[in-house]
Protein backbone atom coordinates (compact mmCIF):
# COMPACT_ATOMS: atom_id res chain seq x y z
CA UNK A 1 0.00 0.00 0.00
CA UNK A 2 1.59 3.85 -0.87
CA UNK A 3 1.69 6.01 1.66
CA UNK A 4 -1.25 8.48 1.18
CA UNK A 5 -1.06 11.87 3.37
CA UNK A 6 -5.19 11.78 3.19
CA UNK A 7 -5.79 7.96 4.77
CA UNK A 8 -7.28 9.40 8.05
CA UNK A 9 -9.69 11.99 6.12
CA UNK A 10 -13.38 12.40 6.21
CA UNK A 11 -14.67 11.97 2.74
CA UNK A 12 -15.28 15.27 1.22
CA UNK A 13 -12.76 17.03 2.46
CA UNK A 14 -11.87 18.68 -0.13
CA UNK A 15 -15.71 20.17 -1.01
CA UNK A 16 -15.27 21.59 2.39
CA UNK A 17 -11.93 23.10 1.76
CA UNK A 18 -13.48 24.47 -1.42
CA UNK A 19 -16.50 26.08 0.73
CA UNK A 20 -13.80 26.95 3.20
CA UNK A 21 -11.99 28.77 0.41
CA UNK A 22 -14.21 30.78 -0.61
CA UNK A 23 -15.29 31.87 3.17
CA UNK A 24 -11.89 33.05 3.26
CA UNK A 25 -11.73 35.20 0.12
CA UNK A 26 -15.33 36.67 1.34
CA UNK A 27 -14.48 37.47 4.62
CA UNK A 28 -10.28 37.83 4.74
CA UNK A 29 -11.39 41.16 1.69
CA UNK A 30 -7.73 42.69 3.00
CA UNK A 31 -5.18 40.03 2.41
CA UNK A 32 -7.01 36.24 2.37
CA UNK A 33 -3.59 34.94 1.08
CA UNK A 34 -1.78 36.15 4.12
CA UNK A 35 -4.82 35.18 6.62
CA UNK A 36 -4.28 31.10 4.86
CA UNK A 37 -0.29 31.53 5.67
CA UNK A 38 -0.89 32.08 9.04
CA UNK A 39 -3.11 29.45 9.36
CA UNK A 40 -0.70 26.98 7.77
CA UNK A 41 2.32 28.14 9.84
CA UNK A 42 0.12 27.40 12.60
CA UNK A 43 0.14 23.63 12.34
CA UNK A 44 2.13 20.84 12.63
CA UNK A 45 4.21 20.05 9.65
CA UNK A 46 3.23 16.93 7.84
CA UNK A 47 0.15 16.84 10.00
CA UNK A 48 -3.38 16.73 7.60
CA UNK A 49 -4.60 19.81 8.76
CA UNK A 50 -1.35 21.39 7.60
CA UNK A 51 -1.99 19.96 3.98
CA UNK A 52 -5.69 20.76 3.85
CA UNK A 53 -4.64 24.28 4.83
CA UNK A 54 -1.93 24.28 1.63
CA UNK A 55 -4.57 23.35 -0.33
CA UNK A 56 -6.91 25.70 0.41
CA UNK A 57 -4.18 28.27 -0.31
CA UNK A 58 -4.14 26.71 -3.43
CA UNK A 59 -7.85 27.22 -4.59
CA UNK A 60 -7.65 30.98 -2.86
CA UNK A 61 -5.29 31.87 -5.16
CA UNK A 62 -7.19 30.44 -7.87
CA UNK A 63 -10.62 32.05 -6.60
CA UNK A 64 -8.20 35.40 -6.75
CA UNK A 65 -7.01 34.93 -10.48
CA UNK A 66 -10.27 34.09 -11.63
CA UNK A 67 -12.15 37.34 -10.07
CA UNK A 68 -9.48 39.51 -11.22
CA UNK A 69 -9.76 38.33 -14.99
CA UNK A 70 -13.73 38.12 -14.73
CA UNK A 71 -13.25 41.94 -13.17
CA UNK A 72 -10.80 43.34 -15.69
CA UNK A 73 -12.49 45.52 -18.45
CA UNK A 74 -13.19 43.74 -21.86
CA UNK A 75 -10.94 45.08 -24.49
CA UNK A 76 -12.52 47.14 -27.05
CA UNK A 77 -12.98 45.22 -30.94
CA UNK A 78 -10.84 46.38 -33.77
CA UNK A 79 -12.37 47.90 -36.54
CA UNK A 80 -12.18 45.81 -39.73
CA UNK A 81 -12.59 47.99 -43.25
């Protein structure tokens, strides 16, 4: 058997780090990235709460990229003669 970091998880872990997530990103408005750090410095390396907090850094930073390119003005169309 491999070792597997996630053996002693809950299923659906990682739908609640996804709802999680985006907790963070609504209520952390002034620096969720920096709010997630803290949180994973907080815990045990190699523990599982220590990896589901890396991973929700990972989909905050994705919930980040993908508001600022659904915020960022459309560019205008070329003209064509």
């Amino acid at each position: 058997m491999a070792f597997d970091y996630f053996s002693g998880a809950q299923p659906g872990w990682r739908t609640e780090a996804k709802i999680r997530a985006r907790r963070v990103v609504g209520e952390q408005i002034d620096d969720p990235i920096g709010y997630v750090d803290n949180r994973v410095d907080r815990v045990r390396l190699g523990s599982f709460e220590r990896r589901r907090w890396s991973f929700i850094r990972k989909l905050v930073i994705r919930f980040l990229a993908e508001e600022e390119l659904r915020l960022r003005p459309a560019k205008p169309k070329r003209r064509t003669k």
